[in-house]
PDB file of N, CA and C in Angstrom:
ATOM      1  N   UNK A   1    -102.020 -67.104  99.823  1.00  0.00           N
ATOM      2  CA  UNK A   1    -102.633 -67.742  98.669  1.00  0.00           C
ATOM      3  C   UNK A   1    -103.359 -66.688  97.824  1.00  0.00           C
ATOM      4  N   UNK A   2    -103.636 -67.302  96.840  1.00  0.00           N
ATOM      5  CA  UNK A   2    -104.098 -66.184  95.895  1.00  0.00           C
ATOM      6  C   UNK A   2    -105.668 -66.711  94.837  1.00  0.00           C
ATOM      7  N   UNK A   3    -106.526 -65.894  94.990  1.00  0.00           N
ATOM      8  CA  UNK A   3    -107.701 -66.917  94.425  1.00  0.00           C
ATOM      9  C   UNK A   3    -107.597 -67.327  92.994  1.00  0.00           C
ATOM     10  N   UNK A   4    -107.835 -68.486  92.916  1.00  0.00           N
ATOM     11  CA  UNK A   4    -108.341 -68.979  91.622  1.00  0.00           C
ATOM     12  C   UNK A   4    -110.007 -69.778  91.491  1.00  0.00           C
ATOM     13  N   UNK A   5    -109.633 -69.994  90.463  1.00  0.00           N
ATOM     14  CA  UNK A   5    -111.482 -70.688  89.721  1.00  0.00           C
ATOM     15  C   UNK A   5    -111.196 -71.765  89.595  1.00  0.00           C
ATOM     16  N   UNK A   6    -110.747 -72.448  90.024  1.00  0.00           N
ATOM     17  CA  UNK A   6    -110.740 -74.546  89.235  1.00  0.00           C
ATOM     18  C   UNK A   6    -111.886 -74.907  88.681  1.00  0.00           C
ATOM     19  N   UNK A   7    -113.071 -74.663  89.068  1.00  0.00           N
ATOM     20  CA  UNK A   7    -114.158 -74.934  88.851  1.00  0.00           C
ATOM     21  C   UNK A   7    -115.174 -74.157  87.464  1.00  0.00           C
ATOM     22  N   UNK A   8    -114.983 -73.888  86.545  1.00  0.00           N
ATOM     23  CA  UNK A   8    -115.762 -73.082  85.855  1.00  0.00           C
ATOM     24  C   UNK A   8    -117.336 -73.043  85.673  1.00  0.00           C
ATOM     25  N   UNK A   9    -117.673 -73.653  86.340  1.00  0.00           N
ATOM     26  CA  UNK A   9    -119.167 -74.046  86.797  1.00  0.00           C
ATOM     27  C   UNK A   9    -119.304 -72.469  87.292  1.00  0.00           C
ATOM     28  N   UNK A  10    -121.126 -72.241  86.617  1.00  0.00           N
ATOM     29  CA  UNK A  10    -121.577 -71.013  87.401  1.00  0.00           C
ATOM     30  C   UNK A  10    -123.124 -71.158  87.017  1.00  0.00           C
ATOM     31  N   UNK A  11    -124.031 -70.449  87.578  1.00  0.00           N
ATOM     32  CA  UNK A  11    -125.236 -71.024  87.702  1.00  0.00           C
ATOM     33  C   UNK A  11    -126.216 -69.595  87.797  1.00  0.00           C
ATOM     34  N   UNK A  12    -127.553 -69.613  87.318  1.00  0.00           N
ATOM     35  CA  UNK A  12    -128.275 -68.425  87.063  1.00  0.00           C
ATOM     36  C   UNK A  12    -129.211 -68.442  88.730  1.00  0.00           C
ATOM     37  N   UNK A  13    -128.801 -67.340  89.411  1.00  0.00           N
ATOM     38  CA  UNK A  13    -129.817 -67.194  90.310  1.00  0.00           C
ATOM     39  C   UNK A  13    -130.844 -66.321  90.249  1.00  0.00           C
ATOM     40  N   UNK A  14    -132.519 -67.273  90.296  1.00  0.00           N
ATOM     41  CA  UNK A  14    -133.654 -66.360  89.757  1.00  0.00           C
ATOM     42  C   UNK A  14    -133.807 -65.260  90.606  1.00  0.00           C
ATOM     43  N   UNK A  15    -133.755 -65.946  92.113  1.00  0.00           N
ATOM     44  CA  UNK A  15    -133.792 -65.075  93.367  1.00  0.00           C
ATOM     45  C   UNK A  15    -133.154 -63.668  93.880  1.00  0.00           C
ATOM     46  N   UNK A  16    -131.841 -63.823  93.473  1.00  0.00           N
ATOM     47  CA  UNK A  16    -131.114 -62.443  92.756  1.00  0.00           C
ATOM     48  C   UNK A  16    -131.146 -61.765  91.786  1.00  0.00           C
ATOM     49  N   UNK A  17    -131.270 -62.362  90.530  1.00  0.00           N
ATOM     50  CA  UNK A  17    -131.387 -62.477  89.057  1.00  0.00           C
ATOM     51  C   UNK A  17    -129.811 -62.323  88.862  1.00  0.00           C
ATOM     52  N   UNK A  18    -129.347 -63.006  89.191  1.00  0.00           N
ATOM     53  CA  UNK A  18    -127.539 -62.913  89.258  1.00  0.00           C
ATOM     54  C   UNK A  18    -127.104 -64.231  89.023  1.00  0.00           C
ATOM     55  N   UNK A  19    -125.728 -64.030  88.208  1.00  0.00           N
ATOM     56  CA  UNK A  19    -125.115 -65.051  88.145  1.00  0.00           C
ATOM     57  C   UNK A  19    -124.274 -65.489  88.945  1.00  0.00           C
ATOM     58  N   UNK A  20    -124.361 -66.623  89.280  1.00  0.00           N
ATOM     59  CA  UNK A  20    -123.371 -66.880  90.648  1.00  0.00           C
ATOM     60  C   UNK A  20    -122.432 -67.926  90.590  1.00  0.00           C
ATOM     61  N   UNK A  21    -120.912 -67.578  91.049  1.00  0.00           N
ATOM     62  CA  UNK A  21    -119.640 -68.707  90.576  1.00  0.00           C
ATOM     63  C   UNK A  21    -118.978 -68.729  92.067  1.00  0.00           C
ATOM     64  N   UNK A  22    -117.614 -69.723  92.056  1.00  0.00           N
ATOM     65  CA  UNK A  22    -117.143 -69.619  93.492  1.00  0.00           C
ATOM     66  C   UNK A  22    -115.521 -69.553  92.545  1.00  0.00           C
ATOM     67  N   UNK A  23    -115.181 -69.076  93.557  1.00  0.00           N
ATOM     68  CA  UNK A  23    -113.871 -69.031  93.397  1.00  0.00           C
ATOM     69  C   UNK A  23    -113.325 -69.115  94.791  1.00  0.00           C
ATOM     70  N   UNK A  24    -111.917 -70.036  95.019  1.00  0.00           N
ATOM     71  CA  UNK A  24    -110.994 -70.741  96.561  1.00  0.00           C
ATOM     72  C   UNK A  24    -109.552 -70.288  96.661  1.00  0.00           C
ATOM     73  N   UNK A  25    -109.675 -70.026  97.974  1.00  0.00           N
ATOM     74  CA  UNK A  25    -108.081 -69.232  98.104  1.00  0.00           C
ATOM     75  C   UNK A  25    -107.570 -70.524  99.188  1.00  0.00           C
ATOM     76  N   UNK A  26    -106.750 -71.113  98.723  1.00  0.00           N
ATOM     77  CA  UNK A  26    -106.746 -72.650  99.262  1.00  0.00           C
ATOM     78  C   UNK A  26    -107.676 -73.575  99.683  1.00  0.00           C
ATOM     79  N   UNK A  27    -107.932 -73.713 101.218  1.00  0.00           N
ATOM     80  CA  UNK A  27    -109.476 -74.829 100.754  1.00  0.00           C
ATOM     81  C   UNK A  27    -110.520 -73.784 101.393  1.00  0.00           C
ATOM     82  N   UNK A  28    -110.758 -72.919 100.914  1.00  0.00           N
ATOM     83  CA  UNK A  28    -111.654 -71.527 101.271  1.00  0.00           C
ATOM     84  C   UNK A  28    -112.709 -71.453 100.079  1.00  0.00           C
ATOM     85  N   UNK A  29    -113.774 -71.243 100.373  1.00  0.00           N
ATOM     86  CA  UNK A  29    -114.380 -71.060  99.147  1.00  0.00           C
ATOM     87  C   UNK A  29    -114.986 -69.317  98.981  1.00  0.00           C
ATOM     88  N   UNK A  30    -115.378 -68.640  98.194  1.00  0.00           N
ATOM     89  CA  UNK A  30    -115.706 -67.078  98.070  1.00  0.00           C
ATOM     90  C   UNK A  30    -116.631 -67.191  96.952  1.00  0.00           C
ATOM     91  N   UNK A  31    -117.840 -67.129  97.678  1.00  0.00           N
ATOM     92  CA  UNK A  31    -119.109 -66.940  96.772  1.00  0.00           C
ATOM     93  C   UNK A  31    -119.212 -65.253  95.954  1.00  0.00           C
ATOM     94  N   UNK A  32    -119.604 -65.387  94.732  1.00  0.00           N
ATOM     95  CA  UNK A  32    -119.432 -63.792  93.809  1.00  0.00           C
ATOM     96  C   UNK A  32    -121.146 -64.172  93.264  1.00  0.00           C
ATOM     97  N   UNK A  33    -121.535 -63.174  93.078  1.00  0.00           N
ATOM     98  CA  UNK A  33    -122.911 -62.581  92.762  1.00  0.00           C
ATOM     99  C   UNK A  33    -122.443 -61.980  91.309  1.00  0.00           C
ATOM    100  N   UNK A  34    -122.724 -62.162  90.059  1.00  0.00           N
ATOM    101  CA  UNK A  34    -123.051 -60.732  88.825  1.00  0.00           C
ATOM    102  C   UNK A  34    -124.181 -60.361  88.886  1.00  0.00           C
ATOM    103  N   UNK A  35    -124.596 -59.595  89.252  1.00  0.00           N
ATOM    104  CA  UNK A  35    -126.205 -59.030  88.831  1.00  0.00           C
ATOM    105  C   UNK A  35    -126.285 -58.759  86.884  1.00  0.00           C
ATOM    106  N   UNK A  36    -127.535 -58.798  86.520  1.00  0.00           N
ATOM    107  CA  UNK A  36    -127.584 -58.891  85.528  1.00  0.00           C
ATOM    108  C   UNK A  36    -127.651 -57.478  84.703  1.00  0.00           C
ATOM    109  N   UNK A  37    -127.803 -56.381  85.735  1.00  0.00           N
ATOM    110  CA  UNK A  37    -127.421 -54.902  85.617  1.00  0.00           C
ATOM    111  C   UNK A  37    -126.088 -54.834  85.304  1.00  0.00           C
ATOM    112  N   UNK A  38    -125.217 -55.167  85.226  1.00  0.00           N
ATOM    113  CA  UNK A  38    -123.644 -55.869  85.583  1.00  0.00           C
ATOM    114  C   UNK A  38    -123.446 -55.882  83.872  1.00  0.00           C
ATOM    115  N   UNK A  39    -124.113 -57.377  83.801  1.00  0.00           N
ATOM    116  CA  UNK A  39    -123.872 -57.688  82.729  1.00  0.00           C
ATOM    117  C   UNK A  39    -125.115 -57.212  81.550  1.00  0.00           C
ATOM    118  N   UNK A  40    -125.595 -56.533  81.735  1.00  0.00           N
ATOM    119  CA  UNK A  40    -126.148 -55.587  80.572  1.00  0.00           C
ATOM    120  C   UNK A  40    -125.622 -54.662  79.987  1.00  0.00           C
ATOM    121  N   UNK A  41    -124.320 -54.432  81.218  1.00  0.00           N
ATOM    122  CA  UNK A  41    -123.611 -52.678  80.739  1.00  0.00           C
ATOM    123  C   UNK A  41    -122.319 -53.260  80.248  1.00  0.00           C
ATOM    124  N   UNK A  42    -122.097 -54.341  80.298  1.00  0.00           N
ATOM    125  CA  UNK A  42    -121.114 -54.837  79.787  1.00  0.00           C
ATOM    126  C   UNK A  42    -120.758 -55.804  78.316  1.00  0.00           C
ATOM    127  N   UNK A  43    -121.991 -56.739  78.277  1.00  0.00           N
ATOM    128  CA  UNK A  43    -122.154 -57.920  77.814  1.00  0.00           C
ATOM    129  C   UNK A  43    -122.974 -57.322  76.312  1.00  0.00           C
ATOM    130  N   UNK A  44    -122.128 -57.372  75.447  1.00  0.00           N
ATOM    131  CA  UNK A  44    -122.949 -56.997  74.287  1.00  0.00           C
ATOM    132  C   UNK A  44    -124.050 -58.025  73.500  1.00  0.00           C
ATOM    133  N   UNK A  45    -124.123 -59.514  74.309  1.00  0.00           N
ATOM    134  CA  UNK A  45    -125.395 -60.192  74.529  1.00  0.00           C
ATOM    135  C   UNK A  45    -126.597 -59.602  74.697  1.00  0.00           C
ATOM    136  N   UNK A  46    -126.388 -59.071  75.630  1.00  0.00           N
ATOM    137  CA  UNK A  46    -127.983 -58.709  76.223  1.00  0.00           C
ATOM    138  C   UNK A  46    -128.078 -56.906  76.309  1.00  0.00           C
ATOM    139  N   UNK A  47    -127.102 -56.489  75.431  1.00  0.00           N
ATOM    140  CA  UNK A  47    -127.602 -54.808  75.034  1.00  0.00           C
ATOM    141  C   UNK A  47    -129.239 -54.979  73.894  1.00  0.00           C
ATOM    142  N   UNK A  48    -130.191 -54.261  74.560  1.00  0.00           N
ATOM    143  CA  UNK A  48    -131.140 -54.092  74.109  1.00  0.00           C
ATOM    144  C   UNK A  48    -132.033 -55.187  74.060  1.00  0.00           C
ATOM    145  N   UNK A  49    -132.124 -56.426  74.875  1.00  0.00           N
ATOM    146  CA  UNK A  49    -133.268 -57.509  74.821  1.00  0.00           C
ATOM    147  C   UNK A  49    -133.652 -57.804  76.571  1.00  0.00           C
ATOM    148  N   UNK A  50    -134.257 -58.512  76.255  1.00  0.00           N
ATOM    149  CA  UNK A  50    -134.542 -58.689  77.743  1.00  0.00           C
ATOM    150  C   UNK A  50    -133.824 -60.225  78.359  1.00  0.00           C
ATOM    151  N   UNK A  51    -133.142 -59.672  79.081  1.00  0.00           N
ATOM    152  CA  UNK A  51    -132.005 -60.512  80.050  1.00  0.00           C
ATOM    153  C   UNK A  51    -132.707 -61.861  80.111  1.00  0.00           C
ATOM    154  N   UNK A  52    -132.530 -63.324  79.561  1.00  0.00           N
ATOM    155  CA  UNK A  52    -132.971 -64.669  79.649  1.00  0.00           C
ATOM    156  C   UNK A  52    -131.948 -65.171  80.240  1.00  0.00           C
ATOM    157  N   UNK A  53    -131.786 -66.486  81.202  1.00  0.00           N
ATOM    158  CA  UNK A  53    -130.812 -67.068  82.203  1.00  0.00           C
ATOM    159  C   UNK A  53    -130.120 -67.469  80.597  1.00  0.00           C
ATOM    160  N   UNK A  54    -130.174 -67.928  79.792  1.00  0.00           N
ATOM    161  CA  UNK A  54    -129.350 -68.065  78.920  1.00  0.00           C
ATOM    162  C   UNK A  54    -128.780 -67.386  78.449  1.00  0.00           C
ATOM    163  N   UNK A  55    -129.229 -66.382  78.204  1.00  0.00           N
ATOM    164  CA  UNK A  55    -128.737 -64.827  77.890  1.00  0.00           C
ATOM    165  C   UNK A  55    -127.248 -64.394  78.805  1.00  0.00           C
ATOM    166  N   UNK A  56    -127.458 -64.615  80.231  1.00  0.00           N
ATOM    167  CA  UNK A  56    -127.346 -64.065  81.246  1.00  0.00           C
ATOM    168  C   UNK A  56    -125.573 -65.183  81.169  1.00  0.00           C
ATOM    169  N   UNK A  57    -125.876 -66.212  80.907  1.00  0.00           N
ATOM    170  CA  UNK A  57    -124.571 -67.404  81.258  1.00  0.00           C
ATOM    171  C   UNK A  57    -124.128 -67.171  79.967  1.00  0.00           C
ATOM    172  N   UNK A  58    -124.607 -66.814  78.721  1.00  0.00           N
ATOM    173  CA  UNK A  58    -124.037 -66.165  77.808  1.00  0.00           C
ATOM    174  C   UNK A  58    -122.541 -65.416  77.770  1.00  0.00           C
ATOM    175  N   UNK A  59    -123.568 -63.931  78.484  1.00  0.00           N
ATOM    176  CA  UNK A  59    -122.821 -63.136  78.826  1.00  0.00           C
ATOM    177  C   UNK A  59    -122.061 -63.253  79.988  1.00  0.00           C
ATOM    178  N   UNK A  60    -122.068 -63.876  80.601  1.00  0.00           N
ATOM    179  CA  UNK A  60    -120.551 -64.229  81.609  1.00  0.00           C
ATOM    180  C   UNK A  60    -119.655 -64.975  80.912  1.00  0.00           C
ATOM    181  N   UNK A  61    -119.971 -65.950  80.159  1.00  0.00           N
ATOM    182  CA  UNK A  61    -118.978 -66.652  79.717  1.00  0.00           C
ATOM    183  C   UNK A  61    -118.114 -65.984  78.622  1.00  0.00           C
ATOM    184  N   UNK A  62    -118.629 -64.789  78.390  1.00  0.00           N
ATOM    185  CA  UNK A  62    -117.747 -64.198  77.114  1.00  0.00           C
ATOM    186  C   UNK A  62    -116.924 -63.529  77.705  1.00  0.00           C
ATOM    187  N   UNK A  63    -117.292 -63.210  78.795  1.00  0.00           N
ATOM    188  CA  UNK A  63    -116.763 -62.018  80.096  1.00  0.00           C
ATOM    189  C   UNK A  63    -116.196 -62.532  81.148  1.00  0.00           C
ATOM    190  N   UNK A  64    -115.659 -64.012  81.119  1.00  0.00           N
ATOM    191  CA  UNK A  64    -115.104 -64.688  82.541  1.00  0.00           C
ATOM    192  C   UNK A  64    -113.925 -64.415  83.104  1.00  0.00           C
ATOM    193  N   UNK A  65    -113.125 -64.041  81.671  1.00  0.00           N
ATOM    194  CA  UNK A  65    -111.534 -63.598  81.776  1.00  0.00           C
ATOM    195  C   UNK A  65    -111.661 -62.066  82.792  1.00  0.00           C
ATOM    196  N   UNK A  66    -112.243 -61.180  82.243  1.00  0.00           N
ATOM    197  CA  UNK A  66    -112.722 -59.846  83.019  1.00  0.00           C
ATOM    198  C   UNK A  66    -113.479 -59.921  84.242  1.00  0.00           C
ATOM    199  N   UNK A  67    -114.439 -60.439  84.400  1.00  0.00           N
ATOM    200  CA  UNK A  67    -114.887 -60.796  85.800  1.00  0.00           C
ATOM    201  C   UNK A  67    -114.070 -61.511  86.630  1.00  0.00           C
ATOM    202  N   UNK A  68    -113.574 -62.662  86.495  1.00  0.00           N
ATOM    203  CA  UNK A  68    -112.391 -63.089  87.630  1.00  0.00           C
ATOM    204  C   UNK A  68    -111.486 -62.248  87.606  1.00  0.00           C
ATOM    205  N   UNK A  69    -110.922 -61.571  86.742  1.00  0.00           N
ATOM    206  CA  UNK A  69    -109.960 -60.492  87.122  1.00  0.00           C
ATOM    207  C   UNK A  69    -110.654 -59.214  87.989  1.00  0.00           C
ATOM    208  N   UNK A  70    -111.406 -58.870  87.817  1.00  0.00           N
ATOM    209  CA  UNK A  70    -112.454 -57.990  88.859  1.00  0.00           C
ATOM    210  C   UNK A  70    -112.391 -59.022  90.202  1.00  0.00           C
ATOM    211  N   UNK A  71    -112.999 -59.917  90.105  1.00  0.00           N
ATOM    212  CA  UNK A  71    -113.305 -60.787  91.205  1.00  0.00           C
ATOM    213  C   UNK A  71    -111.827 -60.491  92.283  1.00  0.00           C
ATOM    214  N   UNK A  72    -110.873 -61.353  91.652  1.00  0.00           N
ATOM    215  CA  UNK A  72    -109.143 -61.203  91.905  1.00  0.00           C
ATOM    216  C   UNK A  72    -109.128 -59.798  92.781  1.00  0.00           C
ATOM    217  N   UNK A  73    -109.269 -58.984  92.113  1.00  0.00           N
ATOM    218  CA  UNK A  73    -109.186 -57.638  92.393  1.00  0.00           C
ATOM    219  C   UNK A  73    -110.161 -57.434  93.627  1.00  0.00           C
ATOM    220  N   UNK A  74    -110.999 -57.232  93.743  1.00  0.00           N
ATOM    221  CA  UNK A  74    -111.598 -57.054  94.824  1.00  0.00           C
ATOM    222  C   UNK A  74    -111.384 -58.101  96.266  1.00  0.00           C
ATOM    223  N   UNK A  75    -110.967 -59.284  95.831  1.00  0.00           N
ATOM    224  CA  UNK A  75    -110.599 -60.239  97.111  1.00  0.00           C
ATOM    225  C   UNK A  75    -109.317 -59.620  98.005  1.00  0.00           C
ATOM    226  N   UNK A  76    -108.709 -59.130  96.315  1.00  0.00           N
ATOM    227  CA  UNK A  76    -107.230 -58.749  97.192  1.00  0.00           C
ATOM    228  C   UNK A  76    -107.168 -57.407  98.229  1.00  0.00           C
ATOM    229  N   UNK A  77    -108.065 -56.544  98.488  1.00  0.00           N
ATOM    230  CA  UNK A  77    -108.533 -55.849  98.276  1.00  0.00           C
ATOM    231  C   UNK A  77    -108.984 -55.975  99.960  1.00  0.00           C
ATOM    232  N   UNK A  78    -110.007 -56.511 100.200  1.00  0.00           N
ATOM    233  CA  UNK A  78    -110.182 -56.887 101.661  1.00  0.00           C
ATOM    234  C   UNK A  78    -110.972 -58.532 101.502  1.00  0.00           C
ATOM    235  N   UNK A  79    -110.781 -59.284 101.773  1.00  0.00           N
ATOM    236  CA  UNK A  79    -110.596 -60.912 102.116  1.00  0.00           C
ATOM    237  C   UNK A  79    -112.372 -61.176 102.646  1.00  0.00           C
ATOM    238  N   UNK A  80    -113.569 -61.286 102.034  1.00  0.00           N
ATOM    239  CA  UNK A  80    -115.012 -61.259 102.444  1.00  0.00           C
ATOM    240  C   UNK A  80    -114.824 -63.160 101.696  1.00  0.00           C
ATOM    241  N   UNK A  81    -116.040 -63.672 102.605  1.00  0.00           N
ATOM    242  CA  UNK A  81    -116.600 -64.946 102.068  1.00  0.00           C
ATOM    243  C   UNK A  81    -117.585 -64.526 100.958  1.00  0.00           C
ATOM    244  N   UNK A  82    -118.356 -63.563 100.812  1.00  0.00           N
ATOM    245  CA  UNK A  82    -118.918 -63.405  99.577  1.00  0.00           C
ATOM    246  C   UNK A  82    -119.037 -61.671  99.278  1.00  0.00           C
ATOM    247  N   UNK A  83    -118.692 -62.154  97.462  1.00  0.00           N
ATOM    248  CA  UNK A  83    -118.999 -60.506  96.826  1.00  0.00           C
ATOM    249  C   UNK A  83    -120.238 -60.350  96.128  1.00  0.00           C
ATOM    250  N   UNK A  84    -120.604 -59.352  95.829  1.00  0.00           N
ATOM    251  CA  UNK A  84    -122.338 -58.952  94.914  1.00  0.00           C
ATOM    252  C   UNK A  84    -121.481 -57.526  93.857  1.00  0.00           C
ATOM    253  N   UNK A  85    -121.849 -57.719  92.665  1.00  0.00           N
ATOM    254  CA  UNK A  85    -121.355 -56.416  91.969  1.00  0.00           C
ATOM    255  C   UNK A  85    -121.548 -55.577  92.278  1.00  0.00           C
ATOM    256  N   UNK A  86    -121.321 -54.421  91.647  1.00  0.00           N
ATOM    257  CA  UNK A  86    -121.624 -53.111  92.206  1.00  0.00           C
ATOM    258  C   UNK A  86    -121.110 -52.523  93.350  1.00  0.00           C
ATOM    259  N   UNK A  87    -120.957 -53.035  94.867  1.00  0.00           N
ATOM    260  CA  UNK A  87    -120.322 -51.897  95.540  1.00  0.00           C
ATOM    261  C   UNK A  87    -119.409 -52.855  96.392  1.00  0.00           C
ATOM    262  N   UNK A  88    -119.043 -54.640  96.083  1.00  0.00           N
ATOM    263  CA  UNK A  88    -118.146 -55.159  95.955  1.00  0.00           C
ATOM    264  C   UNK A  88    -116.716 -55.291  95.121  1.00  0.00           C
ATOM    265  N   UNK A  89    -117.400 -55.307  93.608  1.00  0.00           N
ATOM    266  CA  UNK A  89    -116.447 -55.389  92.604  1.00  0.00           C
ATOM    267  C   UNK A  89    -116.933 -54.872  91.591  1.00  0.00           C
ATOM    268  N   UNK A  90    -116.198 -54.312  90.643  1.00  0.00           N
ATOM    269  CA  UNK A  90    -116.757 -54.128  89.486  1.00  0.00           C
ATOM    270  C   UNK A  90    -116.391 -54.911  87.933  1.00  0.00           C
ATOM    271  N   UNK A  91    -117.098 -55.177  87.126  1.00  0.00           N
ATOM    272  CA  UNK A  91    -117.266 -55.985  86.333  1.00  0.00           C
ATOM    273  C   UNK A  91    -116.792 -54.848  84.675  1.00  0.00           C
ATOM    274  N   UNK A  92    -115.590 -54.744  84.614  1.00  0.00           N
ATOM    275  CA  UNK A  92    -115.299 -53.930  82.951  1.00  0.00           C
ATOM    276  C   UNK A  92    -115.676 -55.043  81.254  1.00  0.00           C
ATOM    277  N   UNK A  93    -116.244 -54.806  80.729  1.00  0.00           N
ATOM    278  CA  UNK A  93    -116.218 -55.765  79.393  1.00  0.00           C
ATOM    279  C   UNK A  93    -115.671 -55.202  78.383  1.00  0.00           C
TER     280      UNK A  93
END
Protein backbone atom coordinates (compact mmCIF):
# COMPACT_ATOMS: atom_id res chain seq x y z
CA UNK A 1 0.00 0.00 0.00
CA UNK A 2 1.00 3.32 -0.48
CA UNK A 3 0.14 6.39 1.87
CA UNK A 4 -2.43 8.74 1.24
CA UNK A 5 -4.36 11.76 3.12
CA UNK A 6 -8.26 11.17 2.83
CA UNK A 7 -8.57 13.30 5.54
CA UNK A 8 -7.32 16.92 5.02
CA UNK A 9 -7.90 17.87 8.51
CA UNK A 10 -4.71 19.15 10.38
CA UNK A 11 -4.49 20.91 13.59
CA UNK A 12 -1.95 23.49 15.40
CA UNK A 13 0.01 21.85 18.21
CA UNK A 14 0.88 24.53 21.00
CA UNK A 15 2.90 21.83 22.82
CA UNK A 16 5.22 21.27 19.86
CA UNK A 17 4.42 24.46 18.14
CA UNK A 18 3.87 22.12 15.10
CA UNK A 19 1.43 21.38 12.81
CA UNK A 20 0.10 18.09 12.96
CA UNK A 21 -1.87 15.83 10.08
CA UNK A 22 -2.26 11.92 9.67
CA UNK A 23 -1.86 10.30 6.80
CA UNK A 24 -2.99 5.86 6.33
CA UNK A 25 -1.33 3.22 4.48
CA UNK A 26 -4.48 1.02 4.50
CA UNK A 27 -6.17 0.96 7.90
CA UNK A 28 -2.74 2.23 9.49
CA UNK A 29 -2.61 5.54 10.57
CA UNK A 30 1.12 7.75 10.50
CA UNK A 31 1.13 10.71 12.64
CA UNK A 32 3.60 13.80 10.86
CA UNK A 33 4.72 16.75 13.03
CA UNK A 34 5.70 20.35 10.79
CA UNK A 35 7.51 22.33 13.17
CA UNK A 36 7.01 25.82 12.55
CA UNK A 37 10.92 26.27 11.86
CA UNK A 38 9.79 24.08 8.83
CA UNK A 39 7.43 26.28 7.79
CA UNK A 40 9.13 29.62 8.23
CA UNK A 41 11.89 28.53 5.76
CA UNK A 42 9.47 27.62 3.50
CA UNK A 43 6.09 29.34 3.80
CA UNK A 44 6.28 32.82 2.46
CA UNK A 45 3.32 33.48 5.12
CA UNK A 46 5.25 33.73 7.95
CA UNK A 47 8.79 35.09 6.41
CA UNK A 48 9.45 37.89 8.76
CA UNK A 49 6.36 37.96 11.44
CA UNK A 50 5.88 36.07 14.23
CA UNK A 51 4.47 32.51 13.60
CA UNK A 52 0.37 32.73 14.83
CA UNK A 53 -1.53 29.08 14.74
CA UNK A 54 -3.26 30.83 11.94
CA UNK A 55 -0.34 31.84 10.39
CA UNK A 56 1.05 28.43 10.89
CA UNK A 57 -2.34 26.39 9.08
CA UNK A 58 -1.88 29.13 6.63
CA UNK A 59 1.24 28.08 5.69
CA UNK A 60 0.65 24.38 5.43
CA UNK A 61 -2.18 24.71 3.48
CA UNK A 62 -0.39 26.55 0.70
CA UNK A 63 2.32 23.89 1.12
CA UNK A 64 0.15 20.56 1.44
CA UNK A 65 0.89 19.40 -2.12
CA UNK A 66 4.87 19.60 -1.04
CA UNK A 67 4.63 18.36 2.38
CA UNK A 68 2.66 15.13 1.61
CA UNK A 69 4.98 14.62 -1.08
CA UNK A 70 7.90 14.93 1.54
CA UNK A 71 5.70 13.04 3.91
CA UNK A 72 5.26 10.13 0.87
CA UNK A 73 8.84 10.29 0.62
CA UNK A 74 10.03 9.70 3.83
CA UNK A 75 7.36 6.79 4.69
CA UNK A 76 8.68 5.10 1.69
CA UNK A 77 11.80 5.36 2.91
CA UNK A 78 11.57 3.32 6.23
CA UNK A 79 7.76 2.56 7.43
CA UNK A 80 7.69 4.66 11.34
CA UNK A 81 4.08 5.28 13.04
CA UNK A 82 5.17 8.83 13.42
CA UNK A 83 7.42 11.58 11.59
CA UNK A 84 8.69 15.22 13.14
CA UNK A 85 10.50 17.49 10.37
CA UNK A 86 13.79 17.94 10.22
CA UNK A 87 15.62 14.67 10.71
CA UNK A 88 12.42 12.64 9.61
CA UNK A 89 11.41 14.43 6.45
CA UNK A 90 12.00 17.36 4.87
CA UNK A 91 9.55 19.95 3.92
CA UNK A 92 10.75 21.97 0.17
CA UNK A 93 8.25 25.12 -0.66
Amino acid sequence: MTLSFPNPSRSFDDEHNAVRFIGHDGMSQVRFLVETGALEKSGAELRGTAPSEAKCLAAFDSMRTSIYDAARKAYSHRRRESYTDGRRFRVVG
